[in-house]
PDB file of N, CA and C in Angstrom:
ATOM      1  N   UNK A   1      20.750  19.024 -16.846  1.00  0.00           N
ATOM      2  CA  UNK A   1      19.702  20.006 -16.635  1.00  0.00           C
ATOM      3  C   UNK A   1      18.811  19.537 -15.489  1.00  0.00           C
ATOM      4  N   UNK A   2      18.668  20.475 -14.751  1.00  0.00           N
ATOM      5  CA  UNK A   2      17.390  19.898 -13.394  1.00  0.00           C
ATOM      6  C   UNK A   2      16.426  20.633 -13.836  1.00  0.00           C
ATOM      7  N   UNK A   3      15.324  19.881 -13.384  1.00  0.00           N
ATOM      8  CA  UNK A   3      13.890  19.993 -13.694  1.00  0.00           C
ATOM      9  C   UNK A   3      13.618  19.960 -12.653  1.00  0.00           C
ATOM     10  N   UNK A   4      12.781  21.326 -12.176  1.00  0.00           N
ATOM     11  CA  UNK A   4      11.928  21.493 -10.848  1.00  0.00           C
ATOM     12  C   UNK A   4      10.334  21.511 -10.862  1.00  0.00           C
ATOM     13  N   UNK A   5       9.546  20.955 -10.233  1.00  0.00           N
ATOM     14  CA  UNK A   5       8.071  20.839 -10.211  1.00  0.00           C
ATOM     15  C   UNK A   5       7.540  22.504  -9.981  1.00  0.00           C
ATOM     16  N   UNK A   6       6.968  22.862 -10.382  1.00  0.00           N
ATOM     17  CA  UNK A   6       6.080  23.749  -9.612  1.00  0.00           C
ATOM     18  C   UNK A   6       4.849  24.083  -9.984  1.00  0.00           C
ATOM     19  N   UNK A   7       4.171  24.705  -8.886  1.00  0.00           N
ATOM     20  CA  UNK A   7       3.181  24.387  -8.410  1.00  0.00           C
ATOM     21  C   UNK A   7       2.573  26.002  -9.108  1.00  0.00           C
ATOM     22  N   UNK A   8       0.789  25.903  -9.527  1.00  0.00           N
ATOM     23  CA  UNK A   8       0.385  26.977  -9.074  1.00  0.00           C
ATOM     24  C   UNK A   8      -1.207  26.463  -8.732  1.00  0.00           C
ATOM     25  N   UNK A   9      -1.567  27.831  -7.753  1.00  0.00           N
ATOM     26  CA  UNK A   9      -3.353  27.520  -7.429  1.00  0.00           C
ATOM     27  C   UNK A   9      -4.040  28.029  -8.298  1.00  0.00           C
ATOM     28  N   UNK A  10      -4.920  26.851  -8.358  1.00  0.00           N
ATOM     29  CA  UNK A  10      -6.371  26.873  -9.036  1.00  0.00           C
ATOM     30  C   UNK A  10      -7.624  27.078  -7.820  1.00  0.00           C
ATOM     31  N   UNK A  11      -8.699  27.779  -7.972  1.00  0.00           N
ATOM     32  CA  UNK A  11      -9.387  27.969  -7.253  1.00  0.00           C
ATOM     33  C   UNK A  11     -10.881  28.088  -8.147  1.00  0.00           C
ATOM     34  N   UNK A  12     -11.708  27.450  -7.194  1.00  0.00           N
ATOM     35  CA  UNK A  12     -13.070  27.520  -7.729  1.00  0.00           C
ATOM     36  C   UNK A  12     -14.176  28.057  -6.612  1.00  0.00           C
ATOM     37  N   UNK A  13     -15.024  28.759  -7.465  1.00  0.00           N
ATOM     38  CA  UNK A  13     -16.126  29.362  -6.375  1.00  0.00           C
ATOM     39  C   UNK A  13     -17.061  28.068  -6.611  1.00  0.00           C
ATOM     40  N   UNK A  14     -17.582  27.699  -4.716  1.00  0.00           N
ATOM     41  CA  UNK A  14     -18.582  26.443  -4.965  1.00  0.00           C
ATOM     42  C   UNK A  14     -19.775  27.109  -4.455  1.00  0.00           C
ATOM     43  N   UNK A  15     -20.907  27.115  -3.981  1.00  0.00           N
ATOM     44  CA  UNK A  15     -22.589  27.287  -3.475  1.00  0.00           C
ATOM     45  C   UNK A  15     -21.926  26.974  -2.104  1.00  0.00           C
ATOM     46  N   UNK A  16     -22.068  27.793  -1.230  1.00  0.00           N
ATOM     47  CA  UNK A  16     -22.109  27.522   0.500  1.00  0.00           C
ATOM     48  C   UNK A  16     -22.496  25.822   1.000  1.00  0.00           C
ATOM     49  N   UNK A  17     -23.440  25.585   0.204  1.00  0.00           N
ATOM     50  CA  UNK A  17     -24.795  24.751   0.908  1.00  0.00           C
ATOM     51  C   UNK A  17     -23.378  23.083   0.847  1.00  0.00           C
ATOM     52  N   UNK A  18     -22.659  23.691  -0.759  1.00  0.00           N
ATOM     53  CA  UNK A  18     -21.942  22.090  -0.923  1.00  0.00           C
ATOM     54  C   UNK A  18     -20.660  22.568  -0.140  1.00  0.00           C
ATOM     55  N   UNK A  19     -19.932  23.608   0.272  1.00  0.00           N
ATOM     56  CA  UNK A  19     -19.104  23.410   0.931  1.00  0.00           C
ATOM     57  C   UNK A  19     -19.010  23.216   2.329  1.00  0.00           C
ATOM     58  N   UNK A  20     -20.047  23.534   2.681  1.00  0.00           N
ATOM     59  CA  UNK A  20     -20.569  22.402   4.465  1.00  0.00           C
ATOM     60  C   UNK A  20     -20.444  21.119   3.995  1.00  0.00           C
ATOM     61  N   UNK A  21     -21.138  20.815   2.832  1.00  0.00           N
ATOM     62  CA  UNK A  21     -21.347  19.163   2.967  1.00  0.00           C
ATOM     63  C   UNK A  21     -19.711  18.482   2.998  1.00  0.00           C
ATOM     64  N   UNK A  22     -18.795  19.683   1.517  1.00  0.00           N
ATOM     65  CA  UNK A  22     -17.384  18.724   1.901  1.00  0.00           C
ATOM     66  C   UNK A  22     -17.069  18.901   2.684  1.00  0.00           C
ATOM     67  N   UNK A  23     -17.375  19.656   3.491  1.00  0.00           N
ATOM     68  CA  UNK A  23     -16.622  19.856   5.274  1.00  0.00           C
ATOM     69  C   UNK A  23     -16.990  19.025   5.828  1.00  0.00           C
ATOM     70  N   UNK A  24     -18.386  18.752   6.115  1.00  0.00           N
ATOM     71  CA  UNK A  24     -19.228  17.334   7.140  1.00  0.00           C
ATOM     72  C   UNK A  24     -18.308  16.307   6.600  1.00  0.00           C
ATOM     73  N   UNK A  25     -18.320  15.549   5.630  1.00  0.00           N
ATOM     74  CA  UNK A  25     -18.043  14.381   4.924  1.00  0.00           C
ATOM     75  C   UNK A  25     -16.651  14.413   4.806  1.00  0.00           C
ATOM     76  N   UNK A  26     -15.255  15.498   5.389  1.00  0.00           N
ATOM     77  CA  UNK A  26     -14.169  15.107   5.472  1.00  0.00           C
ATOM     78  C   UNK A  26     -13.683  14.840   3.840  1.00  0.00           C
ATOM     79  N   UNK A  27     -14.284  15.471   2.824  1.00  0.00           N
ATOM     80  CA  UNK A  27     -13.799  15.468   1.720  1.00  0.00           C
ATOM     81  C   UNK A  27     -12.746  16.719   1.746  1.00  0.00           C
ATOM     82  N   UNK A  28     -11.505  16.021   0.559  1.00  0.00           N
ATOM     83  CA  UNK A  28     -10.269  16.438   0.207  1.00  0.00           C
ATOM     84  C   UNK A  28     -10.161  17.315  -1.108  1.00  0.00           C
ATOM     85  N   UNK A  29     -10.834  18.352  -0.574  1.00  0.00           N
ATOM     86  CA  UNK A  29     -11.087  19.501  -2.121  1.00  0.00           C
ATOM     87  C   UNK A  29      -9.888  19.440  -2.251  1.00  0.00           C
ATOM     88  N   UNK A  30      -9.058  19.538  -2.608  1.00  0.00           N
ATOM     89  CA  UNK A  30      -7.541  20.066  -3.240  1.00  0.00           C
ATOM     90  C   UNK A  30      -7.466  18.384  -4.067  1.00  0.00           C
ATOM     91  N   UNK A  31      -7.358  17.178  -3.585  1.00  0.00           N
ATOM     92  CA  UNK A  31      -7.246  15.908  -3.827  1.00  0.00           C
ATOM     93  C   UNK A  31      -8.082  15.460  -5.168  1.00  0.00           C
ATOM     94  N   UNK A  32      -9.501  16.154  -5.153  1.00  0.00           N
ATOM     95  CA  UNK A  32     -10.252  15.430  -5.667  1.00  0.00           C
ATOM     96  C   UNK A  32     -10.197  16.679  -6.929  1.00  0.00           C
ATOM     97  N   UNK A  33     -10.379  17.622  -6.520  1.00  0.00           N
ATOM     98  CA  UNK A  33      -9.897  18.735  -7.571  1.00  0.00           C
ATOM     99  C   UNK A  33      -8.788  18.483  -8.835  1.00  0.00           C
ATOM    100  N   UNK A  34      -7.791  18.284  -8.101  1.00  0.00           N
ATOM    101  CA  UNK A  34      -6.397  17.328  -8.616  1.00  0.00           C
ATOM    102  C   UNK A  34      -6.705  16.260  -9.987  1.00  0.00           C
ATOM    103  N   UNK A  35      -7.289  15.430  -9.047  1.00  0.00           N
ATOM    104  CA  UNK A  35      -7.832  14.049  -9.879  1.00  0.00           C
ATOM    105  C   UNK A  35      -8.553  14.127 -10.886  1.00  0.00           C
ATOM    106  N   UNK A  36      -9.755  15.157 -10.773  1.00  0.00           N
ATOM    107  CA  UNK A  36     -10.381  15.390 -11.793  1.00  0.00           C
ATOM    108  C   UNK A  36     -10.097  16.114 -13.194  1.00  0.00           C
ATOM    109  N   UNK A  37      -9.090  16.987 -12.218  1.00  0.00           N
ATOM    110  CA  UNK A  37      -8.199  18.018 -13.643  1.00  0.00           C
ATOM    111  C   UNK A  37      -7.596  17.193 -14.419  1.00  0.00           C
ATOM    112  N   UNK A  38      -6.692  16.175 -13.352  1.00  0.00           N
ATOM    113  CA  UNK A  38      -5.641  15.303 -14.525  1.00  0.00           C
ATOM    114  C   UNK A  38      -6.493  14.538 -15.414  1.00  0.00           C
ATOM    115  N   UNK A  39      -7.779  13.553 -14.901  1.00  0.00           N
ATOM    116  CA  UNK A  39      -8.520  13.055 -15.707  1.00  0.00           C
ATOM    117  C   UNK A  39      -9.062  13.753 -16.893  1.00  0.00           C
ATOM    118  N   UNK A  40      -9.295  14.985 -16.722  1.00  0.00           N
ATOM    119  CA  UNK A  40     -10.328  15.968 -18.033  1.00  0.00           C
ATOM    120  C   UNK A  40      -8.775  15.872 -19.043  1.00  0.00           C
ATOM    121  N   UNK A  41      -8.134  15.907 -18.557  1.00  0.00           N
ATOM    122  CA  UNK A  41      -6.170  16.509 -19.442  1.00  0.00           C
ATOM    123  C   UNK A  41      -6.985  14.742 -19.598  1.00  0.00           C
ATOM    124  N   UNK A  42      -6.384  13.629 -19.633  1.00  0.00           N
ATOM    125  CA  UNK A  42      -6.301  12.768 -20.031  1.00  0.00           C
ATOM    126  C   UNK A  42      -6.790  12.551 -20.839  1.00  0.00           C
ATOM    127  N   UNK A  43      -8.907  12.118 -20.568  1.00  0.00           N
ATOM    128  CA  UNK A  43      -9.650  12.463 -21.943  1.00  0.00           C
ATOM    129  C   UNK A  43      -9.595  13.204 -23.167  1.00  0.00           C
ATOM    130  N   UNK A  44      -9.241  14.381 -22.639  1.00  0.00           N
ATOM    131  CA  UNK A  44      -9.258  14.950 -24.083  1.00  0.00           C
ATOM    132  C   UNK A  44      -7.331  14.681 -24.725  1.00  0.00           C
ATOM    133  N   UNK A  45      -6.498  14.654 -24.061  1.00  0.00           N
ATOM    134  CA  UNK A  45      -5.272  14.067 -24.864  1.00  0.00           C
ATOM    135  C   UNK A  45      -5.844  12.643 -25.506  1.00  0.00           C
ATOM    136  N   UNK A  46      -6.774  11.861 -25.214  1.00  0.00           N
ATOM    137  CA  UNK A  46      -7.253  10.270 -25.842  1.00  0.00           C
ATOM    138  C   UNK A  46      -7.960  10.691 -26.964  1.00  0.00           C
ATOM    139  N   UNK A  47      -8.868  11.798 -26.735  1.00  0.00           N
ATOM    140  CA  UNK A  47      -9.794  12.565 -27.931  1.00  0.00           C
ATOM    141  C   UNK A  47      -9.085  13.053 -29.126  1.00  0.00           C
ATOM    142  N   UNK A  48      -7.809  13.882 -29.080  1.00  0.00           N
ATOM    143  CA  UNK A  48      -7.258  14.342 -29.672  1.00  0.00           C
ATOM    144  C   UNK A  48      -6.215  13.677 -30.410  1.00  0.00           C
ATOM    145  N   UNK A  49      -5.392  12.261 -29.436  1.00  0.00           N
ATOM    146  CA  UNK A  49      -5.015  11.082 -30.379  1.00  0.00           C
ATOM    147  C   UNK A  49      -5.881  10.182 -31.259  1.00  0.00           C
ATOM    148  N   UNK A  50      -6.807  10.173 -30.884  1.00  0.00           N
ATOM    149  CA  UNK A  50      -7.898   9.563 -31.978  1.00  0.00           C
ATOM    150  C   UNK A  50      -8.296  10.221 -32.843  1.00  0.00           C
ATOM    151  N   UNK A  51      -8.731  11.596 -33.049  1.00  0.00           N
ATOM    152  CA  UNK A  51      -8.472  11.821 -33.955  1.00  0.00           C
ATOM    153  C   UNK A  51      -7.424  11.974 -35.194  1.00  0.00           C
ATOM    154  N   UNK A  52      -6.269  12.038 -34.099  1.00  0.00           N
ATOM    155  CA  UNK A  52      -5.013  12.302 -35.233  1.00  0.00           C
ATOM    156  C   UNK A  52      -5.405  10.585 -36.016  1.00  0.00           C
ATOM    157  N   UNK A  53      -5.270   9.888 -35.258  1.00  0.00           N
ATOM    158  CA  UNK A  53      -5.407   8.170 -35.679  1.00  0.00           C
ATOM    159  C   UNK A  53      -6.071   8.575 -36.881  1.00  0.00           C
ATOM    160  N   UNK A  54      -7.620   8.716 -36.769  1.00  0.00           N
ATOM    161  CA  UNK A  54      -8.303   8.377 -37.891  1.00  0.00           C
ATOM    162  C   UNK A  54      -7.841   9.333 -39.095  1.00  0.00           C
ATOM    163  N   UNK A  55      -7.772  10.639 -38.639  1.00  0.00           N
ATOM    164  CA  UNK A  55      -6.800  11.015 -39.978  1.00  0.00           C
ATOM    165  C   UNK A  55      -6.072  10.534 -40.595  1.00  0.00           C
ATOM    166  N   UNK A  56      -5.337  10.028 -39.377  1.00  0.00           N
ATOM    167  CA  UNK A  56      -3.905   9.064 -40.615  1.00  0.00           C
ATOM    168  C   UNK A  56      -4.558   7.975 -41.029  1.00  0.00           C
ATOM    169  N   UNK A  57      -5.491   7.205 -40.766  1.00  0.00           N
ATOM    170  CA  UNK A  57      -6.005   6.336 -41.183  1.00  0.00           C
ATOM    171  C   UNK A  57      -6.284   7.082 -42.907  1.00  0.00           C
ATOM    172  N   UNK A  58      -7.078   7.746 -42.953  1.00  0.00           N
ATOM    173  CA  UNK A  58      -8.044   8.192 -43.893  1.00  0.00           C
ATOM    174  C   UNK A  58      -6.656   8.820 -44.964  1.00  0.00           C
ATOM    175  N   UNK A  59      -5.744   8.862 -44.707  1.00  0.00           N
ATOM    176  CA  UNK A  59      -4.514   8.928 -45.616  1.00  0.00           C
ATOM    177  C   UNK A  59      -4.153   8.240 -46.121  1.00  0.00           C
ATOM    178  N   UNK A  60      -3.501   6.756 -45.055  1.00  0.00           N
ATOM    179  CA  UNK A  60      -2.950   5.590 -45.265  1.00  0.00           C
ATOM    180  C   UNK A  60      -4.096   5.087 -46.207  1.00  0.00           C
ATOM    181  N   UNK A  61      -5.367   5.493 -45.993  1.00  0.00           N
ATOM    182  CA  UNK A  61      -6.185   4.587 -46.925  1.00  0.00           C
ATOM    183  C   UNK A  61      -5.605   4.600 -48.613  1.00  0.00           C
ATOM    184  N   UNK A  62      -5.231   5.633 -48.935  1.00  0.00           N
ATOM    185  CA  UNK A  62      -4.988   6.403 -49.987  1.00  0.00           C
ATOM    186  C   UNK A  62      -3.725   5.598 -50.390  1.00  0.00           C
ATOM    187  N   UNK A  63      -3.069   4.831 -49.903  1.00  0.00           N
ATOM    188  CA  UNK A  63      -1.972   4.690 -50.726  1.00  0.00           C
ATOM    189  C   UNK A  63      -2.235   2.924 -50.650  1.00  0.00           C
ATOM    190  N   UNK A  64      -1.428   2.406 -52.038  1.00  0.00           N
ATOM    191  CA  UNK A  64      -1.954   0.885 -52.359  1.00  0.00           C
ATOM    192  C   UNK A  64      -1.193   0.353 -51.615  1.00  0.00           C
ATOM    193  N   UNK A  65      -2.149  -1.181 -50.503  1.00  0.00           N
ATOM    194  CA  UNK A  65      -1.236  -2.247 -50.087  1.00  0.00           C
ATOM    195  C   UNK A  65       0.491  -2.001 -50.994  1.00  0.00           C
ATOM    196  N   UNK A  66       0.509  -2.555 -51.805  1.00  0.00           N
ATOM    197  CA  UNK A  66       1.389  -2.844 -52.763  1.00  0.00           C
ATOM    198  C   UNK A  66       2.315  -1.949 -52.867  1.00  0.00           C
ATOM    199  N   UNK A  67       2.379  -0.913 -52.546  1.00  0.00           N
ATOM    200  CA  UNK A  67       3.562   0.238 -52.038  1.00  0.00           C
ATOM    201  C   UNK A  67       4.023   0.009 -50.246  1.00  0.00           C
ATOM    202  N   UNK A  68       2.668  -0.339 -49.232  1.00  0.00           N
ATOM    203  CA  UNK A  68       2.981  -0.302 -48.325  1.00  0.00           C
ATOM    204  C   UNK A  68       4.136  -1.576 -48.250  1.00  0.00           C
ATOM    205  N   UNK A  69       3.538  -2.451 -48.359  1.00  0.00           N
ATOM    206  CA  UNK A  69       4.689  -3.998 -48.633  1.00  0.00           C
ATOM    207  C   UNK A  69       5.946  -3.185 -49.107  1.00  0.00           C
ATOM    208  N   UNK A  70       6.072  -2.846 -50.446  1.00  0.00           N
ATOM    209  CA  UNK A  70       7.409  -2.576 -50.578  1.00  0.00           C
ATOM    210  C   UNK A  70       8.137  -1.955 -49.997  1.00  0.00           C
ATOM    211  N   UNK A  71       7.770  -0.932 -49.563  1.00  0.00           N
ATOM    212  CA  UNK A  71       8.460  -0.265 -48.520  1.00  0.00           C
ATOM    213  C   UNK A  71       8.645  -0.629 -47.259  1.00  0.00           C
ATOM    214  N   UNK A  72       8.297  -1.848 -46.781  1.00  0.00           N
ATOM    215  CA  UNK A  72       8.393  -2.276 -45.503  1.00  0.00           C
ATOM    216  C   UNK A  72       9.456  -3.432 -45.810  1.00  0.00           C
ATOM    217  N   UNK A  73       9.347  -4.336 -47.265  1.00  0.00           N
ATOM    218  CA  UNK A  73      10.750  -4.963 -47.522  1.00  0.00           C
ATOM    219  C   UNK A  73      11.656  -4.208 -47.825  1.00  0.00           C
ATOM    220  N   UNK A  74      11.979  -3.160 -48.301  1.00  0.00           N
ATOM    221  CA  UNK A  74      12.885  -2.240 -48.782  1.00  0.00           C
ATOM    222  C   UNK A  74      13.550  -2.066 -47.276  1.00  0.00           C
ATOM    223  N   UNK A  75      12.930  -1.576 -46.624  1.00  0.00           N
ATOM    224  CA  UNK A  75      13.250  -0.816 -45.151  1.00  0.00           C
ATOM    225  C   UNK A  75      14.207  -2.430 -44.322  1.00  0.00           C
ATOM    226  N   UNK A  76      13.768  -3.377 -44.431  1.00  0.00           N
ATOM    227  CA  UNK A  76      13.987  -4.810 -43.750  1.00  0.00           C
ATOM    228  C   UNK A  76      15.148  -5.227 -44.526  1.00  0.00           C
ATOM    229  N   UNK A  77      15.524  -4.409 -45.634  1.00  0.00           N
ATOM    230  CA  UNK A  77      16.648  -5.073 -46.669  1.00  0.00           C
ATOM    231  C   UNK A  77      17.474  -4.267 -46.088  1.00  0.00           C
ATOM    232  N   UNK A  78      17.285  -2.989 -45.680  1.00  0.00           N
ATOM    233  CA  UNK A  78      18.493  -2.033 -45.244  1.00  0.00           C
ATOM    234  C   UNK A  78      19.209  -2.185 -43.599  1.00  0.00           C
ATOM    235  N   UNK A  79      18.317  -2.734 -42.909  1.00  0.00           N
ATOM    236  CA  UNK A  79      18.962  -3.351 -41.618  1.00  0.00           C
ATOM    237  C   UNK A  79      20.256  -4.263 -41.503  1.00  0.00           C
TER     238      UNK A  79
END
């Protein structure tokens, strides 16, 4: 199976006053745009594994050491 990238545009309305400034200053709207999107996707995928975490935590709490052990020798006997 091939897997092809593609692309679509995102576009944002900015205030005049800041898009002179990224113009003066040779800033890379598309670049930094980019970076920031993937970062916000990142955070909240870290947000959303932590929570799953502590859920399962707050499950696992629920069941006794003493089952977890066995089932981890049980599992080590079947290898």
């Amino acid at each position: 199976m091939v897997c092809y990238l593609s692309w679509i545009t995102v576009s944002a309305k900015v205030r005049r006053e800041l898009y002179e400034k990224l113009k003066k200053y040779g800033v890379p709207v598309s670049k930094v745009i980019r970076e920031a999107l993937i970062e916000e996707v990142r955070r909240r995928e870290e947000e959303e594994i932590s929570a799953a975490l502590g859920e399962a935590q707050e499950i696992l709490k629920e069941i006794p050491p003493e089952e977890i052990v066995a089932v981890i020798r049980e599992s080590r006997e079947e290898r």
